[in-house]
N, C-alpha and C. Protein backbone atom coordinates (compact mmCIF):
# COMPACT_ATOMS: atom_id res chain seq x y z
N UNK A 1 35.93 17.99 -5.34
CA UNK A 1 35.34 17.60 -6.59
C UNK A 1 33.80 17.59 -6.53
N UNK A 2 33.34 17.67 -5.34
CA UNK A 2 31.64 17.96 -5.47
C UNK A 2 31.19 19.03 -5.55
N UNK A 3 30.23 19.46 -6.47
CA UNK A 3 29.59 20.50 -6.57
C UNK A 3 28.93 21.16 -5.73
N UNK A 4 28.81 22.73 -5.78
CA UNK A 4 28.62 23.34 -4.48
C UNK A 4 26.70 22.92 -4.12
N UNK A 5 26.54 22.86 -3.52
CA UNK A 5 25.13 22.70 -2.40
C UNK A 5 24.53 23.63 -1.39
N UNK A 6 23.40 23.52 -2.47
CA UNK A 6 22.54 24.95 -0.97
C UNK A 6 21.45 24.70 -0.86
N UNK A 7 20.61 25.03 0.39
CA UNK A 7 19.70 24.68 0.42
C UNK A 7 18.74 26.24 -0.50
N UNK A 8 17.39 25.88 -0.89
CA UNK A 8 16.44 26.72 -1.09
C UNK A 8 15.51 27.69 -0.10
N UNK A 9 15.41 28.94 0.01
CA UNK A 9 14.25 29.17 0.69
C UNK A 9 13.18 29.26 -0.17
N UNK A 10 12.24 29.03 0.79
CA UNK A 10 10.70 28.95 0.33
C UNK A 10 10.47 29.43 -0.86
N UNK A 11 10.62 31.02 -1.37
CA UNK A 11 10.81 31.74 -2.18
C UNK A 11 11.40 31.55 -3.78
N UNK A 12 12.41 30.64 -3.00
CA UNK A 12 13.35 30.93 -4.36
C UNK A 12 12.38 29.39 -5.18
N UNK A 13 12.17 28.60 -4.19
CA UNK A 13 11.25 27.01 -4.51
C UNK A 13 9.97 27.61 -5.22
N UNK A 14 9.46 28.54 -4.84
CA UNK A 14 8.24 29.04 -5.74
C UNK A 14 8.16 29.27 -6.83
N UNK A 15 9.67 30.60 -7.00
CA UNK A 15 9.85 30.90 -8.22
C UNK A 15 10.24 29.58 -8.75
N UNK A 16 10.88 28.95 -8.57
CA UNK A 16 11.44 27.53 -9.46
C UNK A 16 10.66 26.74 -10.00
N UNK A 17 9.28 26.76 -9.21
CA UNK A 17 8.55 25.92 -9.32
C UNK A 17 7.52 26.71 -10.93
N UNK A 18 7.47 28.18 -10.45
CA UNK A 18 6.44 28.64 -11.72
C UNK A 18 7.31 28.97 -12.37
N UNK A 19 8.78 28.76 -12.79
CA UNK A 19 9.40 29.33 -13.87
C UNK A 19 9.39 28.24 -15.15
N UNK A 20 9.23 27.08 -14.14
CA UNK A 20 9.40 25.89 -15.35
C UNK A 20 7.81 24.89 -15.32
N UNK A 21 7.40 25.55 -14.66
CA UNK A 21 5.52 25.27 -14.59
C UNK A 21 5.57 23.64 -14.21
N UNK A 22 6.08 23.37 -13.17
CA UNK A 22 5.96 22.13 -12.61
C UNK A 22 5.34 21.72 -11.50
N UNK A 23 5.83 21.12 -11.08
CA UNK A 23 5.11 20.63 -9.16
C UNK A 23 6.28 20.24 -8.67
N UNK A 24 6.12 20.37 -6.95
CA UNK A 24 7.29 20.26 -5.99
C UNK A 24 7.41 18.36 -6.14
N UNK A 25 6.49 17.39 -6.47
CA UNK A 25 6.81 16.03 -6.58
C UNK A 25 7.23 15.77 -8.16
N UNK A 26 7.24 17.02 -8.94
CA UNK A 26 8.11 16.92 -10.12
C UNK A 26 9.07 16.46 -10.00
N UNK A 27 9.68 17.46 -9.04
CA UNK A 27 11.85 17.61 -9.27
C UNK A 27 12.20 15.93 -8.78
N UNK A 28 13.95 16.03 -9.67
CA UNK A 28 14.24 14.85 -9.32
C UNK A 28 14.54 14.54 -7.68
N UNK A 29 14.87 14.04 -7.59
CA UNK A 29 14.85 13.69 -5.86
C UNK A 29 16.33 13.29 -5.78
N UNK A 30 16.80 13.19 -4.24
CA UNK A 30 17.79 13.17 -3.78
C UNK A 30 17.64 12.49 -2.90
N UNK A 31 18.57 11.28 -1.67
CA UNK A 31 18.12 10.56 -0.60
C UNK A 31 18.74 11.79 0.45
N UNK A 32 18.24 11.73 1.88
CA UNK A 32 18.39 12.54 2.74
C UNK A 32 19.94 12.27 3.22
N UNK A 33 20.27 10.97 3.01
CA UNK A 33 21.61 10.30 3.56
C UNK A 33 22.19 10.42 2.76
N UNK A 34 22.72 10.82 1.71
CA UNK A 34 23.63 11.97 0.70
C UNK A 34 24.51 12.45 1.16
N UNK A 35 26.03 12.49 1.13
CA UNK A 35 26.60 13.12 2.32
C UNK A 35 26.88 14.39 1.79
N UNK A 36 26.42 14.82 0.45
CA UNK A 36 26.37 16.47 -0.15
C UNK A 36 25.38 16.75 1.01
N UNK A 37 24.21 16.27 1.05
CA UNK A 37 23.24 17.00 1.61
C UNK A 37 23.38 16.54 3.37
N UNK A 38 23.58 15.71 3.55
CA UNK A 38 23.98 16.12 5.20
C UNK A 38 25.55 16.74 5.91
N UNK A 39 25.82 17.06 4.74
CA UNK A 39 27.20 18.40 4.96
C UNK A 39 26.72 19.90 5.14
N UNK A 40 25.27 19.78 4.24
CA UNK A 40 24.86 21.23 4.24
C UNK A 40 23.22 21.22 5.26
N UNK A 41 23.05 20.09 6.05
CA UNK A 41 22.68 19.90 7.00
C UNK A 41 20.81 20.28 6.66
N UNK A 42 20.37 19.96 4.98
CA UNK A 42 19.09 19.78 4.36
C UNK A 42 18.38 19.04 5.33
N UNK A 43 17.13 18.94 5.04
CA UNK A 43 16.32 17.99 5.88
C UNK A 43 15.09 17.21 4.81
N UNK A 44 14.41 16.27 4.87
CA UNK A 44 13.90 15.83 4.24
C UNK A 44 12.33 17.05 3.58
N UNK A 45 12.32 16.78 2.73
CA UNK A 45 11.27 18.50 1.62
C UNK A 45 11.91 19.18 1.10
N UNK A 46 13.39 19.74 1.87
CA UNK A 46 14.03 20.31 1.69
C UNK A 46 14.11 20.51 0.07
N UNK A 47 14.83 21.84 -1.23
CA UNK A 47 14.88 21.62 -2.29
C UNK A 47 16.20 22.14 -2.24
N UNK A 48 17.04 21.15 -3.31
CA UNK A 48 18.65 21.59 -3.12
C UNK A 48 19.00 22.53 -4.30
N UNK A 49 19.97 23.27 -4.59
CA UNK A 49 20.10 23.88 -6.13
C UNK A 49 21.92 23.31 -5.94
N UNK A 50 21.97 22.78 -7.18
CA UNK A 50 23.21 22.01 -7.19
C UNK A 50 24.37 22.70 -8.78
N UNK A 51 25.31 23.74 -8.15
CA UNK A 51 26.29 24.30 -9.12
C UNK A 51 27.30 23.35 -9.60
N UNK A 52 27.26 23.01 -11.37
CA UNK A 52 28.57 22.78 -11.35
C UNK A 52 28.73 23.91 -12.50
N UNK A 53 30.92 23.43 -12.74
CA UNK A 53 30.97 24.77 -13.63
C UNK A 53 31.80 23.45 -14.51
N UNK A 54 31.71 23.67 -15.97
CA UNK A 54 32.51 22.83 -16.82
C UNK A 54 32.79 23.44 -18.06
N UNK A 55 33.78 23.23 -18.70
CA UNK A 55 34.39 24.16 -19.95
C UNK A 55 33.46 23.91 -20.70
N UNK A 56 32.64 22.81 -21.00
CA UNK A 56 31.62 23.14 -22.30
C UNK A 56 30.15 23.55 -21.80
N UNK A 57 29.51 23.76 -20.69
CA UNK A 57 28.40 24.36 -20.43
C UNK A 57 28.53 25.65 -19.50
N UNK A 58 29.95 25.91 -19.24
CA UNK A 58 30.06 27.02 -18.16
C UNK A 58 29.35 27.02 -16.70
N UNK A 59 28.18 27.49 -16.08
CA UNK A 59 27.61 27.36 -15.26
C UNK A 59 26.57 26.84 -15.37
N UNK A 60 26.51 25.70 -14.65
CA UNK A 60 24.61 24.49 -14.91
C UNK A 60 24.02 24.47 -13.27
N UNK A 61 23.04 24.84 -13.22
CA UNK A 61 22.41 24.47 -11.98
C UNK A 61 21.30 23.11 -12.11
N UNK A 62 21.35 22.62 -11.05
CA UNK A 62 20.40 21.42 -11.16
C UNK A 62 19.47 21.84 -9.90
N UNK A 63 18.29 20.98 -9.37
CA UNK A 63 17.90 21.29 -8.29
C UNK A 63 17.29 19.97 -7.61
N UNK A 64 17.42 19.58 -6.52
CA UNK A 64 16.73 18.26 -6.22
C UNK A 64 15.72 18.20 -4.76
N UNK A 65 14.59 17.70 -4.80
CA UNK A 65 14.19 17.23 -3.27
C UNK A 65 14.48 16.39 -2.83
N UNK A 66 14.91 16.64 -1.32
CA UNK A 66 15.62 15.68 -0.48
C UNK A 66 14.10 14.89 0.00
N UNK A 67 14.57 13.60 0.18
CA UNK A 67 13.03 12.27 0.25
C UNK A 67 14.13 11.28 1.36
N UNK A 68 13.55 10.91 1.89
CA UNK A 68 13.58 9.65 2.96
C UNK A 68 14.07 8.26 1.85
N UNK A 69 14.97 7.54 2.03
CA UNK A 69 15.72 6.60 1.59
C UNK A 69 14.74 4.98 2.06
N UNK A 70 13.94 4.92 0.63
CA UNK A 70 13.00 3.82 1.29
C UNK A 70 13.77 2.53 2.20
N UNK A 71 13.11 1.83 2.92
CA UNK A 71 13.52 0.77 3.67
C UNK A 71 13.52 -0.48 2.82
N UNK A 72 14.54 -1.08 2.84
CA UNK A 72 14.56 -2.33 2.37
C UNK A 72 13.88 -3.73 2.73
């Protein structure tokens, strides 16, 4: 039931970044201890692109940076 997870290369983070004219401390963020993202073995900077597929939007990508899980 979780949506598929990949990490970004450099490249594809660039284009992402000038397609929607943002900044890399734009995107929403993700904690590193995620167990989506330590299945696909991300590291903290890291930028994730996150597939789901659903009958009323068909294919949606999301994208997130993985950040360090502040200390309590």
């Amino acid at each position: 039931m979780v949506p598929e997870h990949h990490v970004m290369s450099e490249e594809e983070v660039t284009e992402l970044l000038s397609t929607y004219n943002i900044s890399f401390d734009q995107l929403p963020k993700i904690f590193h201890d995620d167990p989506a993202v330590k299945a696909i073995k991300a590291k903290i900077g890291d930028v994730i692109r996150i597939i789901r597929f659903s009958q009323t939007a068909g294919r949606a990508e999301s994208y997130r940076l993985v950040i360090k899980r502040p200390k309590k």
